[in-house]
N, C-alpha and C. Protein backbone atom coordinates (compact mmCIF):
# COMPACT_ATOMS: atom_id res chain seq x y z
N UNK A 1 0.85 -1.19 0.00
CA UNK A 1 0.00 0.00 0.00
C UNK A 1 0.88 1.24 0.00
N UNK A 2 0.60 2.30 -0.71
CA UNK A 2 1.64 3.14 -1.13
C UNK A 2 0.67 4.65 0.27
N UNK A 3 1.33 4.83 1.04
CA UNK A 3 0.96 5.95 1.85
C UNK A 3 1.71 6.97 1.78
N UNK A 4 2.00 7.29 0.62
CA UNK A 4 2.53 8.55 -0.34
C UNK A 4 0.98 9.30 -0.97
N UNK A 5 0.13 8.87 -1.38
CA UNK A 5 -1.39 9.02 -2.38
C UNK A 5 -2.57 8.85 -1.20
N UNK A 6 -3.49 9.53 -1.13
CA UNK A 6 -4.31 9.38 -0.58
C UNK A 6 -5.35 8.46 -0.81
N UNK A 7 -5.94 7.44 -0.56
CA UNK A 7 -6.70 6.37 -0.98
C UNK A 7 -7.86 7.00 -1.43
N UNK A 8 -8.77 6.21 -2.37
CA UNK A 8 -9.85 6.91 -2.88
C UNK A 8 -11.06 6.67 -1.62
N UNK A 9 -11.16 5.64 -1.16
CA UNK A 9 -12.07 6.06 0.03
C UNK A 9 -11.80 7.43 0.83
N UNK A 10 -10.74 7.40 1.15
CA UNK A 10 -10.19 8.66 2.22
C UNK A 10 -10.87 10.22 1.21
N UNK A 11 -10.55 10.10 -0.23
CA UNK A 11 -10.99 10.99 -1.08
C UNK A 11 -12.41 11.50 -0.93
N UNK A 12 -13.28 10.39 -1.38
CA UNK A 12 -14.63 10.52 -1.33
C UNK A 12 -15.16 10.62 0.15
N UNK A 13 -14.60 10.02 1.23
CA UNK A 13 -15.27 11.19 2.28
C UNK A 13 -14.99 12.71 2.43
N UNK A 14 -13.61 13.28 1.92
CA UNK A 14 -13.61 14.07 1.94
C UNK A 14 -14.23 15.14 1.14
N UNK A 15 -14.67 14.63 0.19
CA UNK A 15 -15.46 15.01 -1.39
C UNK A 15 -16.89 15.43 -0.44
N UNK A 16 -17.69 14.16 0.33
CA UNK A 16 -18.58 13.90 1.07
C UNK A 16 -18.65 15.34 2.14
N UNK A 17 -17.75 15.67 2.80
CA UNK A 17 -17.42 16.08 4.28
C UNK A 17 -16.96 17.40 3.60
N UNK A 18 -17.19 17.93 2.22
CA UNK A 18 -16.63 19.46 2.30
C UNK A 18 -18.08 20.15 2.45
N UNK A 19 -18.40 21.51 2.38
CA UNK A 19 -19.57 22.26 2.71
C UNK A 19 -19.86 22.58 1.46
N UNK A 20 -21.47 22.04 0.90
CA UNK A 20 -21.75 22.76 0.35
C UNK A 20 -21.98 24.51 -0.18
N UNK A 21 -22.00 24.76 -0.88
CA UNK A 21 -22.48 26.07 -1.78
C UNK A 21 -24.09 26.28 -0.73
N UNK A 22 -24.31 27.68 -0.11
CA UNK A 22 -24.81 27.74 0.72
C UNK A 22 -25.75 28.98 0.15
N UNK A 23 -25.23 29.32 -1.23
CA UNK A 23 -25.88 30.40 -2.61
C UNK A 23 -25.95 29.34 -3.04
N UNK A 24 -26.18 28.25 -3.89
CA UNK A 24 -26.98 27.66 -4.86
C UNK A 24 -28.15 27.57 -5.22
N UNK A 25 -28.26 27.92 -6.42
CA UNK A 25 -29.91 28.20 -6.72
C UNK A 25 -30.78 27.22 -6.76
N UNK A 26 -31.94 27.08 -6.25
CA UNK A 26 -32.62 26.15 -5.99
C UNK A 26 -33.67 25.54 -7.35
N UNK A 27 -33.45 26.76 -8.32
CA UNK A 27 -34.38 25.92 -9.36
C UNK A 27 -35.65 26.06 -9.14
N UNK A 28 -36.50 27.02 -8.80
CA UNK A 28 -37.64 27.01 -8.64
C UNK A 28 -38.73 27.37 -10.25
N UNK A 29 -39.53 26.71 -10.08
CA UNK A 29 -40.86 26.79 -10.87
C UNK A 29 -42.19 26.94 -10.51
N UNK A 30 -42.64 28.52 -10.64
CA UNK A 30 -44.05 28.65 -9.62
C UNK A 30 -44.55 29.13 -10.89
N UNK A 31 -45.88 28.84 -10.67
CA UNK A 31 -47.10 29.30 -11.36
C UNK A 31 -48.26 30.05 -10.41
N UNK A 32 -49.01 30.45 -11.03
CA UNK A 32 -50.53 31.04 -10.81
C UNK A 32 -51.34 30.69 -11.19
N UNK A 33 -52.35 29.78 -10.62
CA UNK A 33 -53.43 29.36 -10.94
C UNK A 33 -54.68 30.05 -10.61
N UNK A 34 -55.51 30.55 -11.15
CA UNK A 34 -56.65 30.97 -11.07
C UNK A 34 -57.78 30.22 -11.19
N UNK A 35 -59.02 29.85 -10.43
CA UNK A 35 -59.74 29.32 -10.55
C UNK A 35 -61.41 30.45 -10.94
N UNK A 36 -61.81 30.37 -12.07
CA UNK A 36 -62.99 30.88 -12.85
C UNK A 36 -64.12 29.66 -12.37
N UNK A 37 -65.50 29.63 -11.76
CA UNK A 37 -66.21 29.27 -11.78
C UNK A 37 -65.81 27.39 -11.36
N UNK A 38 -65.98 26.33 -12.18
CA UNK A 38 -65.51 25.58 -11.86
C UNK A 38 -64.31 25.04 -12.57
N UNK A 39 -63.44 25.77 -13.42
CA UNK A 39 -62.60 25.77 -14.29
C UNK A 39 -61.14 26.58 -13.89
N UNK A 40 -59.92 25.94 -13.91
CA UNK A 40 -58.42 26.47 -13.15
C UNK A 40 -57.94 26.45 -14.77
N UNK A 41 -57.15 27.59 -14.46
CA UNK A 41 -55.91 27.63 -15.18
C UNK A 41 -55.06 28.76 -14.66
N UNK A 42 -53.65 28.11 -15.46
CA UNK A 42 -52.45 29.45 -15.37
C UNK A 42 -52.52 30.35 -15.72
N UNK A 43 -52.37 31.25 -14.86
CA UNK A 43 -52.16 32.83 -15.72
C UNK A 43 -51.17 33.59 -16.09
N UNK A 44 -51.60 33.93 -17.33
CA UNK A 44 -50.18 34.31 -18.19
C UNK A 44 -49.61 35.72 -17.38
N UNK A 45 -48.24 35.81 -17.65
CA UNK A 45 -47.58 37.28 -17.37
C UNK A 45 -48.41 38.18 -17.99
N UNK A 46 -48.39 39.21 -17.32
CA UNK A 46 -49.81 40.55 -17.41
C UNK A 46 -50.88 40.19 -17.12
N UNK A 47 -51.33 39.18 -16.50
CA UNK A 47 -52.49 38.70 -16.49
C UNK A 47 -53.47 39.58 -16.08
N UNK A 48 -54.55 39.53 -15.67
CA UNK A 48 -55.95 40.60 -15.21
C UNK A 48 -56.48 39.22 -14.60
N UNK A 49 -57.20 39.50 -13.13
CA UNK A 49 -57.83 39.17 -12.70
C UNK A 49 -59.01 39.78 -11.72
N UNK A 50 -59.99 39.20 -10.83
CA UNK A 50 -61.26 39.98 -11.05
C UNK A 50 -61.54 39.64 -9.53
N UNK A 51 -61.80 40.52 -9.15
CA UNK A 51 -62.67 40.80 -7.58
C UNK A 51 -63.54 39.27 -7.72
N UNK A 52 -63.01 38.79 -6.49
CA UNK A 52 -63.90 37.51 -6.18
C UNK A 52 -63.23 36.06 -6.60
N UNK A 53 -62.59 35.81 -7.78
CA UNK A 53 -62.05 35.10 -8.26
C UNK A 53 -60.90 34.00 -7.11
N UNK A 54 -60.20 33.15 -7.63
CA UNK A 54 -59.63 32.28 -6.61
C UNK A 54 -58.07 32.17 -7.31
N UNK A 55 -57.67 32.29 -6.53
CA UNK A 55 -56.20 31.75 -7.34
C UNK A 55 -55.07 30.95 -6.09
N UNK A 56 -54.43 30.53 -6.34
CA UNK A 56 -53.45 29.66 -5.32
C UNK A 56 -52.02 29.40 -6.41
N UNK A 57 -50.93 29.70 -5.92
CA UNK A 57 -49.82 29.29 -6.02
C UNK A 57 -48.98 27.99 -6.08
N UNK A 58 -48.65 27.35 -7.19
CA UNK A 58 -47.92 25.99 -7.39
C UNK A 58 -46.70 26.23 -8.02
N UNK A 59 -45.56 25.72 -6.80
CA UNK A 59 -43.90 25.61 -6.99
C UNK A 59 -43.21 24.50 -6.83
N UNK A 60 -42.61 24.38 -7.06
CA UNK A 60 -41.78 23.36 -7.25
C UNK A 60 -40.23 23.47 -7.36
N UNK A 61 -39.86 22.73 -7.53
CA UNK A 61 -37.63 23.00 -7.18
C UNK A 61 -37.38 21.53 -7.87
N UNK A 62 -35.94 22.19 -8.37
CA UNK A 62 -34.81 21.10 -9.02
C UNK A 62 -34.27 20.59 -7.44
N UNK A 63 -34.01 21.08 -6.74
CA UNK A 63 -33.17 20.73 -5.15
C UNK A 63 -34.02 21.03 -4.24
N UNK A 64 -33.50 20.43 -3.21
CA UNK A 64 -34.68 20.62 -1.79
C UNK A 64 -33.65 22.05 -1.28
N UNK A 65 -34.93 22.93 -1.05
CA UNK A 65 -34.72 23.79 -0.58
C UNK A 65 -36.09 24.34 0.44
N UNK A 66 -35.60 25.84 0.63
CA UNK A 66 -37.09 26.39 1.90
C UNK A 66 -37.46 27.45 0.53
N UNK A 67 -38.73 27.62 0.93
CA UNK A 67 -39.46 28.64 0.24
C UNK A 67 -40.11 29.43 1.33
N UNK A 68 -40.17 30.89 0.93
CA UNK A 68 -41.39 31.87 1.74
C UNK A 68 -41.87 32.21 0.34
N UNK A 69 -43.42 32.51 0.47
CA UNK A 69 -43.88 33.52 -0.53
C UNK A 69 -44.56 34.54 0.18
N UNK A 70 -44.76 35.54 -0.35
CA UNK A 70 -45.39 37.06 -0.07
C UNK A 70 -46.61 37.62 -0.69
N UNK A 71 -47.17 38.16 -0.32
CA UNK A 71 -48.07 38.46 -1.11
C UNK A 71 -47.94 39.75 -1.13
N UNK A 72 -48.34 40.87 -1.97
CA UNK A 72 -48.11 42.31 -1.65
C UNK A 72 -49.56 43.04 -2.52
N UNK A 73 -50.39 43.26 -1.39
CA UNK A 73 -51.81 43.34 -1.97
C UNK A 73 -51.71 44.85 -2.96
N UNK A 74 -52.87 44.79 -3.19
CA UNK A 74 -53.21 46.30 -3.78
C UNK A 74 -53.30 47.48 -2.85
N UNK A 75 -53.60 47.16 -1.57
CA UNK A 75 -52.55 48.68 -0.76
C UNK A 75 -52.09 48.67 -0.41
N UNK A 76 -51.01 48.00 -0.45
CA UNK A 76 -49.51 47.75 -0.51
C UNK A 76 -48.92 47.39 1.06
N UNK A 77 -49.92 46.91 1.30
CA UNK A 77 -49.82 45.58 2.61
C UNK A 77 -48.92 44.48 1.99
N UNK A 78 -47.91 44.16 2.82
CA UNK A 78 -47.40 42.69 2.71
C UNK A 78 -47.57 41.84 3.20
N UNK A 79 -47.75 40.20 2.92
CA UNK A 79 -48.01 39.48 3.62
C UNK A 79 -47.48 38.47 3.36
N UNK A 80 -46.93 37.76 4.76
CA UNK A 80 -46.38 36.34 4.47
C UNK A 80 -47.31 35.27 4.35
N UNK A 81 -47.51 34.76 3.50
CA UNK A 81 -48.88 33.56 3.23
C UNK A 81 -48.13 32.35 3.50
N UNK A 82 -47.05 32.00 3.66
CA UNK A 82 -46.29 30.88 3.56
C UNK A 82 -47.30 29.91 4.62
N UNK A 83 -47.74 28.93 4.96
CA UNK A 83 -48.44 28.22 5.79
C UNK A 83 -47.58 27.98 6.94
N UNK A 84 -48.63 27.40 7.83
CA UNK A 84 -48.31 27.24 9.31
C UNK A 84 -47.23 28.35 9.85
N UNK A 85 -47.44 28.19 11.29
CA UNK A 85 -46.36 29.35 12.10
C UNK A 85 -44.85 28.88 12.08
N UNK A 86 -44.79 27.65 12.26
CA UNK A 86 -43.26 27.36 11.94
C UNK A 86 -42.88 27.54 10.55
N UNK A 87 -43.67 27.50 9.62
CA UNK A 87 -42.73 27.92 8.14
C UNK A 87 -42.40 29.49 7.98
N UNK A 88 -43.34 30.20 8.19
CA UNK A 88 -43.59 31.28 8.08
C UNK A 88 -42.02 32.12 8.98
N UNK A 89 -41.39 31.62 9.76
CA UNK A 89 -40.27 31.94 10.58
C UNK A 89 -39.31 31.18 9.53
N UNK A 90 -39.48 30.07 9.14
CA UNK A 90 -37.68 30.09 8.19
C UNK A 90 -38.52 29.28 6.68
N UNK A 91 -39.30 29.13 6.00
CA UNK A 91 -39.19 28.81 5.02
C UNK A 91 -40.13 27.69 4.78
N UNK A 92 -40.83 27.36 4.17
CA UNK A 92 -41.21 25.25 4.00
C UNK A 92 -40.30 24.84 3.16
N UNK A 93 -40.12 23.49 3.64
CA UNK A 93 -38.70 22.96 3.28
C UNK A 93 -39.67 22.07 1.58
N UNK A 94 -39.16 22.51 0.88
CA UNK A 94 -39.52 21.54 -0.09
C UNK A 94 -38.81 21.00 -0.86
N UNK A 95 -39.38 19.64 -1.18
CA UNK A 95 -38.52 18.50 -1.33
C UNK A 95 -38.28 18.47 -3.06
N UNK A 96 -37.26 18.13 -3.54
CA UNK A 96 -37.02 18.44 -5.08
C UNK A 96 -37.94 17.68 -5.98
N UNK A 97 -38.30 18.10 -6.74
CA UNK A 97 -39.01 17.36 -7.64
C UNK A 97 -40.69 17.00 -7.63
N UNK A 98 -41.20 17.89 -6.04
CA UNK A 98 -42.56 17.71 -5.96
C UNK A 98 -42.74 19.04 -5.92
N UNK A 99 -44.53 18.83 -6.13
CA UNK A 99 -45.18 19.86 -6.44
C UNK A 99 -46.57 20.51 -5.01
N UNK A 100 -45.70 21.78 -4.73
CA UNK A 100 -46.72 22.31 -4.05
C UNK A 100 -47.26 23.28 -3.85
N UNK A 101 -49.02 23.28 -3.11
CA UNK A 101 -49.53 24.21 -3.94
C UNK A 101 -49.87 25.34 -2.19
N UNK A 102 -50.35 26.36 -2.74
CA UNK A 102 -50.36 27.30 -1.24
C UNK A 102 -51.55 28.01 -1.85
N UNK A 103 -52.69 28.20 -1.47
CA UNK A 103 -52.84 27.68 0.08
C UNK A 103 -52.72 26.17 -0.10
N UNK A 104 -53.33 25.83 -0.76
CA UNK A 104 -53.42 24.15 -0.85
C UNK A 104 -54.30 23.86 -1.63
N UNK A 105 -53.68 22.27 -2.06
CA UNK A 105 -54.68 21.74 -3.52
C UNK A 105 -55.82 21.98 -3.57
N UNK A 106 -56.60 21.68 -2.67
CA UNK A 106 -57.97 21.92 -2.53
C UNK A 106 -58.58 23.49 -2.09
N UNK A 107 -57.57 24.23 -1.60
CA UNK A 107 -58.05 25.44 -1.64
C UNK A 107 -57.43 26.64 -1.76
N UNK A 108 -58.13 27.84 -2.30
CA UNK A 108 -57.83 29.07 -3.37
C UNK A 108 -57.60 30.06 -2.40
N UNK A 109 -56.82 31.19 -2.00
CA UNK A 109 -56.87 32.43 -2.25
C UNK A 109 -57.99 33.25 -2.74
N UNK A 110 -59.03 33.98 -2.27
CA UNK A 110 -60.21 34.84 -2.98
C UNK A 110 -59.80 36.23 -2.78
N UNK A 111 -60.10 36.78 -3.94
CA UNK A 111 -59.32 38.43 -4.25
C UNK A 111 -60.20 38.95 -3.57
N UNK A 112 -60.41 40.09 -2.77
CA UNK A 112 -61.06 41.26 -2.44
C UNK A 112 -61.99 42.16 -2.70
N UNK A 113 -62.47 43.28 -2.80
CA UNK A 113 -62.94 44.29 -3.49
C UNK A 113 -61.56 45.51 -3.81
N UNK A 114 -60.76 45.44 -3.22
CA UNK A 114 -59.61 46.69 -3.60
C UNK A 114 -58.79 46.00 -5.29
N UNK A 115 -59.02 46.99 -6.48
CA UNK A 115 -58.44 46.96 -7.38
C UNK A 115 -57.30 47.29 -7.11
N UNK A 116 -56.05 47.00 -8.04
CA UNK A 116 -54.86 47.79 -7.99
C UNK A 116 -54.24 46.71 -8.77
N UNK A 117 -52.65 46.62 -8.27
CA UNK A 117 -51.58 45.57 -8.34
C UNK A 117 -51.51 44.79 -7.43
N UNK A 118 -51.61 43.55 -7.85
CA UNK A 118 -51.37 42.14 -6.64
C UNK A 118 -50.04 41.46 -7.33
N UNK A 119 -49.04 41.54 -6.14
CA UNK A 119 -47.69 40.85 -6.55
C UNK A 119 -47.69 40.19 -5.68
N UNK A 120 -47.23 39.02 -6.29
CA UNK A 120 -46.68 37.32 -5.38
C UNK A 120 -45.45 37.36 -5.90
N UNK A 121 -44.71 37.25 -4.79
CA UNK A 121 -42.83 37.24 -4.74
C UNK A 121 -42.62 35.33 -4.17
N UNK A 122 -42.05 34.70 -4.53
CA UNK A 122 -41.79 33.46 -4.16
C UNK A 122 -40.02 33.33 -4.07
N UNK A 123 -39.57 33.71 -3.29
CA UNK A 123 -38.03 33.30 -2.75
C UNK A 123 -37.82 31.74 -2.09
N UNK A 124 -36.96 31.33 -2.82
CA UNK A 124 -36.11 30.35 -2.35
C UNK A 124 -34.52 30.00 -1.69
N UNK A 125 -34.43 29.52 -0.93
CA UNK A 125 -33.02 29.63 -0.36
C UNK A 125 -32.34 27.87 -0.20
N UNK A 126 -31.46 27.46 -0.57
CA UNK A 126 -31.22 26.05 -0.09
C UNK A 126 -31.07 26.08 1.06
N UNK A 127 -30.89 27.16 2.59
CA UNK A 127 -30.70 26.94 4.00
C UNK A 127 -31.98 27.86 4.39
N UNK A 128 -32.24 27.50 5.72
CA UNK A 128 -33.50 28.07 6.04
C UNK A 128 -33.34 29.52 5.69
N UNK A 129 -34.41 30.18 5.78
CA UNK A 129 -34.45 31.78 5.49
C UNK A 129 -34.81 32.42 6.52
N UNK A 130 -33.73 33.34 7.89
CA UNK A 130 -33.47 33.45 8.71
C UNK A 130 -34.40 34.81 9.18
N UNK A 131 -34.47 35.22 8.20
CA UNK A 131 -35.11 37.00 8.78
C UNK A 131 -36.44 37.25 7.85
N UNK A 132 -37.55 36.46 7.98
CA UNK A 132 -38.43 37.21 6.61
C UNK A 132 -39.23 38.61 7.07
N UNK A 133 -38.74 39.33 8.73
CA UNK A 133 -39.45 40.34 9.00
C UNK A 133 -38.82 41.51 7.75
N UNK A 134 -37.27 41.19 7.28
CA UNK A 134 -36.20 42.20 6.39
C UNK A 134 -37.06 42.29 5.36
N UNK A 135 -37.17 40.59 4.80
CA UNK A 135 -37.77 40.41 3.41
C UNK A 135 -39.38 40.82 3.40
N UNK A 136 -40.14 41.54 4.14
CA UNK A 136 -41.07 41.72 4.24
C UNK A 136 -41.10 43.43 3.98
N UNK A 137 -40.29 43.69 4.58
CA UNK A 137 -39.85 45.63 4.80
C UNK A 137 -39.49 45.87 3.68
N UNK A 138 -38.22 45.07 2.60
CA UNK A 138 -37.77 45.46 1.68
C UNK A 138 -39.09 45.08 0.41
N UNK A 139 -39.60 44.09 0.35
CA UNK A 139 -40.52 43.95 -0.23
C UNK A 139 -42.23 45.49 -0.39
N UNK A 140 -42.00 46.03 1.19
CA UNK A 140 -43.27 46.79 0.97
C UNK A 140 -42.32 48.44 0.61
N UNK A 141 -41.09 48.28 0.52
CA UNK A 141 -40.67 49.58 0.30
C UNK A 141 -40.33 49.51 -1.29
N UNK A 142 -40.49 48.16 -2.02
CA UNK A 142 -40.47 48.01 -3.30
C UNK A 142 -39.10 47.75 -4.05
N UNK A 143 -38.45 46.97 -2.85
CA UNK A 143 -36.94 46.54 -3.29
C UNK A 143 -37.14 45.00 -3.25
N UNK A 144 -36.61 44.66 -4.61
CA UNK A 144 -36.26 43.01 -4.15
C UNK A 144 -35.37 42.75 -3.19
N UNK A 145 -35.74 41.62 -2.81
CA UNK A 145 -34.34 41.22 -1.42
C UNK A 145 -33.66 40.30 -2.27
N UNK A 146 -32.06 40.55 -1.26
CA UNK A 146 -31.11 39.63 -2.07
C UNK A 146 -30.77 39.20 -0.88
N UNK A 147 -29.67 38.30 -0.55
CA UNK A 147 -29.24 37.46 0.69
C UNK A 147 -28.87 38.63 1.90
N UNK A 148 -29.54 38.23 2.99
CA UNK A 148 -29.35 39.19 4.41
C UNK A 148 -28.20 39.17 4.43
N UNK A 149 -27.10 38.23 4.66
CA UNK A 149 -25.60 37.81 4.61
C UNK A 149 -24.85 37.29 3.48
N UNK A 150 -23.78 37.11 3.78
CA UNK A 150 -22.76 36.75 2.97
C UNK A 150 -23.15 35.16 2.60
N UNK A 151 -23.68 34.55 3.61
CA UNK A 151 -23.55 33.22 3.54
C UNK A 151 -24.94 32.93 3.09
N UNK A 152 -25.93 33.81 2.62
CA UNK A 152 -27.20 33.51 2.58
C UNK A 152 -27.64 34.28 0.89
N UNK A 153 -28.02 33.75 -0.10
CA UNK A 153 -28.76 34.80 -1.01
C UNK A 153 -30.26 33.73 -1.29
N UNK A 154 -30.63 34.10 -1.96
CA UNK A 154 -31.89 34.14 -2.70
C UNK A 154 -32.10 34.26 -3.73
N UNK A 155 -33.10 33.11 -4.30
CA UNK A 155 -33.96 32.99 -5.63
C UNK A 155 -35.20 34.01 -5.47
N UNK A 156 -35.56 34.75 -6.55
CA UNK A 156 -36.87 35.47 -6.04
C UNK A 156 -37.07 35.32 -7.30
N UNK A 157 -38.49 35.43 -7.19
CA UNK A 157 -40.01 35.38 -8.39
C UNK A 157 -40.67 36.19 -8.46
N UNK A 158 -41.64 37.13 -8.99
CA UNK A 158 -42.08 38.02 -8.76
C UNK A 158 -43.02 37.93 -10.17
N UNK A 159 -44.12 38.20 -9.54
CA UNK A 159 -45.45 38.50 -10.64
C UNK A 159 -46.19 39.35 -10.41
N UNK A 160 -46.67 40.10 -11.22
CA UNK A 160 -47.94 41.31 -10.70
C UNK A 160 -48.98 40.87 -11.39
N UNK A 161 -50.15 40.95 -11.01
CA UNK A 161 -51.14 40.62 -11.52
C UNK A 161 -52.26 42.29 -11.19
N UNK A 162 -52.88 42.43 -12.40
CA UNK A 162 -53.77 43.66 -12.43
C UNK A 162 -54.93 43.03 -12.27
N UNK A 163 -55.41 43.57 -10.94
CA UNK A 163 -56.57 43.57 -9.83
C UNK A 163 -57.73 44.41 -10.46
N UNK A 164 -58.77 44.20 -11.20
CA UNK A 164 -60.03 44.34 -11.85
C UNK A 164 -61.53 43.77 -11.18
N UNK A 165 -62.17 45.07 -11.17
CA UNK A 165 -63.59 44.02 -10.86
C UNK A 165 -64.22 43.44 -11.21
């Protein structure tokens, strides 16, 4: 045995045992679904949608990562919609390659009476997402957020949808 060369086991744990990329993009794919009467579909970029109507959010990822999404109504309220109280503090962890929907499969989001602009921001992070009170502030002052830290950035999504009665 030559203990000049490092053995390839010894290699591949170390390959194993280095730290991932802690910025890697997670690959996300979100849509907008709108639900009309008893009939869903996606809605295209620029879309128009209508006082009363239903819509819910479906994302998905190449890698498991956390997601928050936002909502940023037509008076320019922000809101974290992300489900339950523990996600809503660092993210829902979602798993690569599945598909999920917010509020949930079976149920929609219903628009308001206030017309305006409705933007859904969907950020992803591969490590939990530590501060979304920042990403909430920078969001209602009309800045995208980029990583709080050095060791932290972000995927962001962003759609506006024109709020009609």
């Amino acid at each position: 045995m030559d203990c000049t060369r490092p053995s390839l086991f010894i290699m591949l744990i170390a390959i194993l045992l280095l730290p991932l990329k802690v910025n890697a993009q997670c690959g996300l794919d979100f849509s907008i679904e709108l639900r009309d009467g008893s009939q869903s579909r996606s809605i295209p970029k620029d879309g128009v949608v209508h006082t009363g109507q239903g819509l819910r959010i479906r994302t998905r990822s190449k890698v498991n990562c956390y997601v928050m999404v936002f909502w940023r109504d037509s008076s320019g309220q922000v809101h974290n919609i992300t489900s339950g109280v523990d996600t809503k503090k660092t993210g829902f962890f979602l798993n690569k390659a599945r598909t999920y929907f917010l509020p949930s499969k079976e149920q929609w989001f219903t628009l308001d009476h206030q017309i305006g602009d409705e933007t859904l921001v969907v950020i992803g992070s591969v490590s939990e997402i530590t501060d979304p009170r920042k990403i909430g502030i920078s969001l209602a002052a009309g800045v995208t957020p980029v990583g709080l830290d050095a060791d932290n950035s972000f995927e962001v999504f962003s759609r506006t949808l024109d709020h009609q009665h």
